[in-house]
PDB file of N, CA and C in Angstrom:
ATOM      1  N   UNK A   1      -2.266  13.306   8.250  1.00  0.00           N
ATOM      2  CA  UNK A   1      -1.266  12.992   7.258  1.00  0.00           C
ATOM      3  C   UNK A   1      -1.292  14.045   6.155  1.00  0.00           C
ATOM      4  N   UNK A   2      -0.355  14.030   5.471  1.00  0.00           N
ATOM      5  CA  UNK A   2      -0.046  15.086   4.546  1.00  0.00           C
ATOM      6  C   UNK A   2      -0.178  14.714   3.200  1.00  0.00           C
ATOM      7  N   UNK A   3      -1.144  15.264   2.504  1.00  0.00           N
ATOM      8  CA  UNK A   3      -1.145  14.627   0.997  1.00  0.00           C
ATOM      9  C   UNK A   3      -0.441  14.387   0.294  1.00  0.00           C
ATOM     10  N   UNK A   4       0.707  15.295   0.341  1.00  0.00           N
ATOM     11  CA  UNK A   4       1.787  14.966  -0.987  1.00  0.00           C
ATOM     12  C   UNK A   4       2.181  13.641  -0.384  1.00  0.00           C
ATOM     13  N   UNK A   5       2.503  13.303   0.666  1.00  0.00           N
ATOM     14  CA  UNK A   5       3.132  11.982   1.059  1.00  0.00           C
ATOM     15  C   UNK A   5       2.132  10.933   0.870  1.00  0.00           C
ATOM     16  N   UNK A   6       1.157  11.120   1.157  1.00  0.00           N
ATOM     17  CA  UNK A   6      -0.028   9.944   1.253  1.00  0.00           C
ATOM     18  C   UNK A   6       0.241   8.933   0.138  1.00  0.00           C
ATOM     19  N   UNK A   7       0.323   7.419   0.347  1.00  0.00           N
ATOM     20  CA  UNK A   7       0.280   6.507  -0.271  1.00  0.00           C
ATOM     21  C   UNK A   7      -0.902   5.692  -0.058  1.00  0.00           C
ATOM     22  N   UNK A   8      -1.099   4.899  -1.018  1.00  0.00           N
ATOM     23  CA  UNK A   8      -2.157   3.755  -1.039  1.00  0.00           C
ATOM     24  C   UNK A   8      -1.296   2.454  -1.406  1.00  0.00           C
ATOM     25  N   UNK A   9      -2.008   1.514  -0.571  1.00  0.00           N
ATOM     26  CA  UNK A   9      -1.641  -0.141  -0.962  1.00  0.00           C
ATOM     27  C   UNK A   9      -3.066  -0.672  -1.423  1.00  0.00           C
ATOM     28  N   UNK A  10      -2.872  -1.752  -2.573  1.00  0.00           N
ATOM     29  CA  UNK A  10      -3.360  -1.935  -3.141  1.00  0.00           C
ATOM     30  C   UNK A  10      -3.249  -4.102  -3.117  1.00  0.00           C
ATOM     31  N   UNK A  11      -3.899  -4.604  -2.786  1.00  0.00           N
ATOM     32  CA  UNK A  11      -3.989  -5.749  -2.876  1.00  0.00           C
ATOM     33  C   UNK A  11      -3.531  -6.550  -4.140  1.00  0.00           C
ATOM     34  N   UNK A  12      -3.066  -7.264  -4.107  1.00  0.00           N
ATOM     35  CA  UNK A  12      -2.420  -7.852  -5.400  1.00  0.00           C
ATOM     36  C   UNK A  12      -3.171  -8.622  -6.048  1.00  0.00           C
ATOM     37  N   UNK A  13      -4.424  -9.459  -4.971  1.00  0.00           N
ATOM     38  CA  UNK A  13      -5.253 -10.778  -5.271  1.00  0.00           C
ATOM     39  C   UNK A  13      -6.922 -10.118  -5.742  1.00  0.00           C
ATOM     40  N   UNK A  14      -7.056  -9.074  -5.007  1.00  0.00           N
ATOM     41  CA  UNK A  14      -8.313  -8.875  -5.647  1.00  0.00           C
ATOM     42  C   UNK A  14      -8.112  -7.308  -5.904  1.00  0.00           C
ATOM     43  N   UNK A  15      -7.561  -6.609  -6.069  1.00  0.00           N
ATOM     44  CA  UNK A  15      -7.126  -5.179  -6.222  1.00  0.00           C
ATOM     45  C   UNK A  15      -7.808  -4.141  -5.855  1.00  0.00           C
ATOM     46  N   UNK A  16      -7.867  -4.278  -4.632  1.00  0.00           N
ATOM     47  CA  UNK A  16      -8.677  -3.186  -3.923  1.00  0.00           C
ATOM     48  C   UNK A  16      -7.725  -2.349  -2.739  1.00  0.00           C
ATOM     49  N   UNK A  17      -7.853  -1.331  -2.519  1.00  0.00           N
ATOM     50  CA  UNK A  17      -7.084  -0.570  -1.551  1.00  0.00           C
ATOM     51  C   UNK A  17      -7.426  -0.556  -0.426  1.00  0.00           C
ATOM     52  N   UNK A  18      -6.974  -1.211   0.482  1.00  0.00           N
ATOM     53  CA  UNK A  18      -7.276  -1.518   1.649  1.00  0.00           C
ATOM     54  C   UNK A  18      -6.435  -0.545   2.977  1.00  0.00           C
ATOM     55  N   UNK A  19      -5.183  -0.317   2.457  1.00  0.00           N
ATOM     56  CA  UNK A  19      -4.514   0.553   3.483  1.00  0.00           C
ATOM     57  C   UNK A  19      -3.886   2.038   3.022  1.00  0.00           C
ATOM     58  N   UNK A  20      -3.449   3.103   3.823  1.00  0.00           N
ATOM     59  CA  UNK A  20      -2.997   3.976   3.578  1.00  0.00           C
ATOM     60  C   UNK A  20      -2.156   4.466   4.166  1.00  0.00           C
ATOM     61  N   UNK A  21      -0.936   4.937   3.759  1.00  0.00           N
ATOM     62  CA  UNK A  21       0.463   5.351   4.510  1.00  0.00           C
ATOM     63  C   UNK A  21       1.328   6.399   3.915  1.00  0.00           C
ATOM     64  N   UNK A  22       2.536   7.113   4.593  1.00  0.00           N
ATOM     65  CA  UNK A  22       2.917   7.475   4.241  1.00  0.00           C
ATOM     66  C   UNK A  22       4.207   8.013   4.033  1.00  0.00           C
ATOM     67  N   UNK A  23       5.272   8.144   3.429  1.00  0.00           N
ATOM     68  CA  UNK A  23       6.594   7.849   3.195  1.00  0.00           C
ATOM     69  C   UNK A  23       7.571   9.360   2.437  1.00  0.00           C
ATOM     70  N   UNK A  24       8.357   9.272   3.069  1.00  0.00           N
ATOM     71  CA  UNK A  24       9.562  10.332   3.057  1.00  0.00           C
ATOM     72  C   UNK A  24       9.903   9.824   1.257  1.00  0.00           C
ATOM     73  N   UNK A  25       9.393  11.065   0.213  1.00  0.00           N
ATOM     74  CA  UNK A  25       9.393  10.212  -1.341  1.00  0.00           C
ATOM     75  C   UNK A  25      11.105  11.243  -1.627  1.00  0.00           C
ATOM     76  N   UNK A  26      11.833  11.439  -0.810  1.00  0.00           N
ATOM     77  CA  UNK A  26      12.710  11.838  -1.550  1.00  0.00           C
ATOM     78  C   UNK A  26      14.079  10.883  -1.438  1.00  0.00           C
ATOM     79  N   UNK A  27      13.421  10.139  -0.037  1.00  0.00           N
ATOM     80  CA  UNK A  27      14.936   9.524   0.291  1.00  0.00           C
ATOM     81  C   UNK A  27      14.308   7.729  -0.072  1.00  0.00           C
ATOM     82  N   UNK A  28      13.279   7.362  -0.260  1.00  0.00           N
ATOM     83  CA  UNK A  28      13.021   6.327  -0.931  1.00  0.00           C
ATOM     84  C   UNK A  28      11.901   6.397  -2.251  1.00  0.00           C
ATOM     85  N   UNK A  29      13.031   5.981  -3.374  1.00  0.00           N
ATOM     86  CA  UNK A  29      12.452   6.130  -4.737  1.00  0.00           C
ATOM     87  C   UNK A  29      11.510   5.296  -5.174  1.00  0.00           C
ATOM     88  N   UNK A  30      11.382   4.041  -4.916  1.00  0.00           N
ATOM     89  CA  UNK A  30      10.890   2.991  -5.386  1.00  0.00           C
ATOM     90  C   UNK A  30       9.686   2.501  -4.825  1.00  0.00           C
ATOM     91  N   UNK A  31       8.941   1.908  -5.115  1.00  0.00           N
ATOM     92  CA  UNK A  31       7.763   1.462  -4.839  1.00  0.00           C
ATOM     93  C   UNK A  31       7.445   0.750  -3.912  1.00  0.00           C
ATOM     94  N   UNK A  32       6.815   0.204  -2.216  1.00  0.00           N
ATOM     95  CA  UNK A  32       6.905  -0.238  -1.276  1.00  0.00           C
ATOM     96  C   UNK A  32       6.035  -1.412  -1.745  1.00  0.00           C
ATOM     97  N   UNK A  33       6.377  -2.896  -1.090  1.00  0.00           N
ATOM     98  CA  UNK A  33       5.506  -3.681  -0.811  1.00  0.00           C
ATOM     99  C   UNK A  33       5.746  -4.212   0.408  1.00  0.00           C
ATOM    100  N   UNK A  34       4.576  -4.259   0.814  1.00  0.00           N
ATOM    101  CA  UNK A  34       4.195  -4.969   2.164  1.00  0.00           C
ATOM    102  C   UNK A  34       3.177  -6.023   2.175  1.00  0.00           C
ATOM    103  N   UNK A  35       3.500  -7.266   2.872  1.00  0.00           N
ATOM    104  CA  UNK A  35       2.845  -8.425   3.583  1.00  0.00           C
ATOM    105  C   UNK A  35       1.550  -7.866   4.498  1.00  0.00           C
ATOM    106  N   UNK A  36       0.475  -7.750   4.382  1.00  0.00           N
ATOM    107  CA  UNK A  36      -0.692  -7.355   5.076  1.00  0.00           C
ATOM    108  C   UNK A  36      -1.767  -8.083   5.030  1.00  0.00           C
ATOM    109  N   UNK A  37      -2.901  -7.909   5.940  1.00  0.00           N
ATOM    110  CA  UNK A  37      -4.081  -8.772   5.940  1.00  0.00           C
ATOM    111  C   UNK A  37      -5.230  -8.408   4.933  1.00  0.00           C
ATOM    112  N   UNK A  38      -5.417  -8.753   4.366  1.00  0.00           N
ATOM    113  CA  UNK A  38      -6.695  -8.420   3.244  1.00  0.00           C
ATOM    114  C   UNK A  38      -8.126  -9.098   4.009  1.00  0.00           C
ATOM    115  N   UNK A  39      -9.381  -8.256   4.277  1.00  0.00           N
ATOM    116  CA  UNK A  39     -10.232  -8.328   4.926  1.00  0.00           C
ATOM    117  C   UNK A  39     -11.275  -9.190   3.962  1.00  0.00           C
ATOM    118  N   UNK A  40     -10.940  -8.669   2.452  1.00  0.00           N
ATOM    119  CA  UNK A  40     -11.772  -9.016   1.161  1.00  0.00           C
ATOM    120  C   UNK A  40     -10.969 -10.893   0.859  1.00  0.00           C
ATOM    121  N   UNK A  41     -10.340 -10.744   0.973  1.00  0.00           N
ATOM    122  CA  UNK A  41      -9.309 -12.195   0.427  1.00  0.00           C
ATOM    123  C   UNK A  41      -9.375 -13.027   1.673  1.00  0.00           C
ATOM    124  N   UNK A  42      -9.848 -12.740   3.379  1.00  0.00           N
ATOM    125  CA  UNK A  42      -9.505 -13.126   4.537  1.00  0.00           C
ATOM    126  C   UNK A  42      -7.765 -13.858   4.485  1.00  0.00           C
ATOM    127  N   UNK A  43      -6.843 -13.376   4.421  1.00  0.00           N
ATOM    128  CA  UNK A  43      -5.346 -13.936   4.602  1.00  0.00           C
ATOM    129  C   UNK A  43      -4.536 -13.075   4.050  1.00  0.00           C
ATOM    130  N   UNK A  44      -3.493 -13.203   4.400  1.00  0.00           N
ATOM    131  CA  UNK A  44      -2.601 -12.110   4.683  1.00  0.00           C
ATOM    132  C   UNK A  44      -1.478 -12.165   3.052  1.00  0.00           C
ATOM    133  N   UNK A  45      -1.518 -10.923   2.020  1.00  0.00           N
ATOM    134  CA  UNK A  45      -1.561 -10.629   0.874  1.00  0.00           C
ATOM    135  C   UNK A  45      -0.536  -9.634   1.012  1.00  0.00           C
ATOM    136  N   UNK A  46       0.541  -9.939  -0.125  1.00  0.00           N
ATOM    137  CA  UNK A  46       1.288  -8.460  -0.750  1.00  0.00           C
ATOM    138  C   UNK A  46       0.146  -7.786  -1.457  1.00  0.00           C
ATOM    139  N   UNK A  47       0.527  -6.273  -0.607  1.00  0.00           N
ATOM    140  CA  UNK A  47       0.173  -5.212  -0.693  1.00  0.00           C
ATOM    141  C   UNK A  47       1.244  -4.478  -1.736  1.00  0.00           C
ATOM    142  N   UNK A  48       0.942  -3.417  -2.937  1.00  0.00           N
ATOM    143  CA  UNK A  48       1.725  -3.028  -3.688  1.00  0.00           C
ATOM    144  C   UNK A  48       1.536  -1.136  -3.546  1.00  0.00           C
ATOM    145  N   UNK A  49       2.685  -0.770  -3.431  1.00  0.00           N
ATOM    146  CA  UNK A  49       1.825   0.671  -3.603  1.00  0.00           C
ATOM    147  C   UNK A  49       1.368   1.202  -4.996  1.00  0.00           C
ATOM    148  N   UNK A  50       0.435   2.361  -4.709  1.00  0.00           N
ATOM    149  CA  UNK A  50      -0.660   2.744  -6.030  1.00  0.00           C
ATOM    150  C   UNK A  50      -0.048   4.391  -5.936  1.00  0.00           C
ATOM    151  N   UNK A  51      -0.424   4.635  -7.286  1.00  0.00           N
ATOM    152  CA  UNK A  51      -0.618   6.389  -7.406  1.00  0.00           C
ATOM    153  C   UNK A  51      -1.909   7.209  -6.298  1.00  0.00           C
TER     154      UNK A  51
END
């Protein structure tokens, strides 16, 4: 993966970064959230993206 693109998600319930992805930042501006499994929380948590 390519750094400038690299994103982090960030757990909403205990705020830890659990996943990493990465996204075309010119043609979507805004901030991604995703429904994911949190390993720390055991159940499945919006994920928010981070800097």
């Amino acid at each position: 993966m390519s750094q400038d693109n690299l994103i982090k998600f960030e757990c909403v319930e205990c705020h830890r970064i659990n996943y990493h992805s990465n996204k075309n930042k010119k043609k979507i501006k805004d901030r991604l959230e995703l429904k994911k499994y949190c390993k720390w929380c055991k159940k499945h948590t919006i994920h928010k993206e981070t800097k």
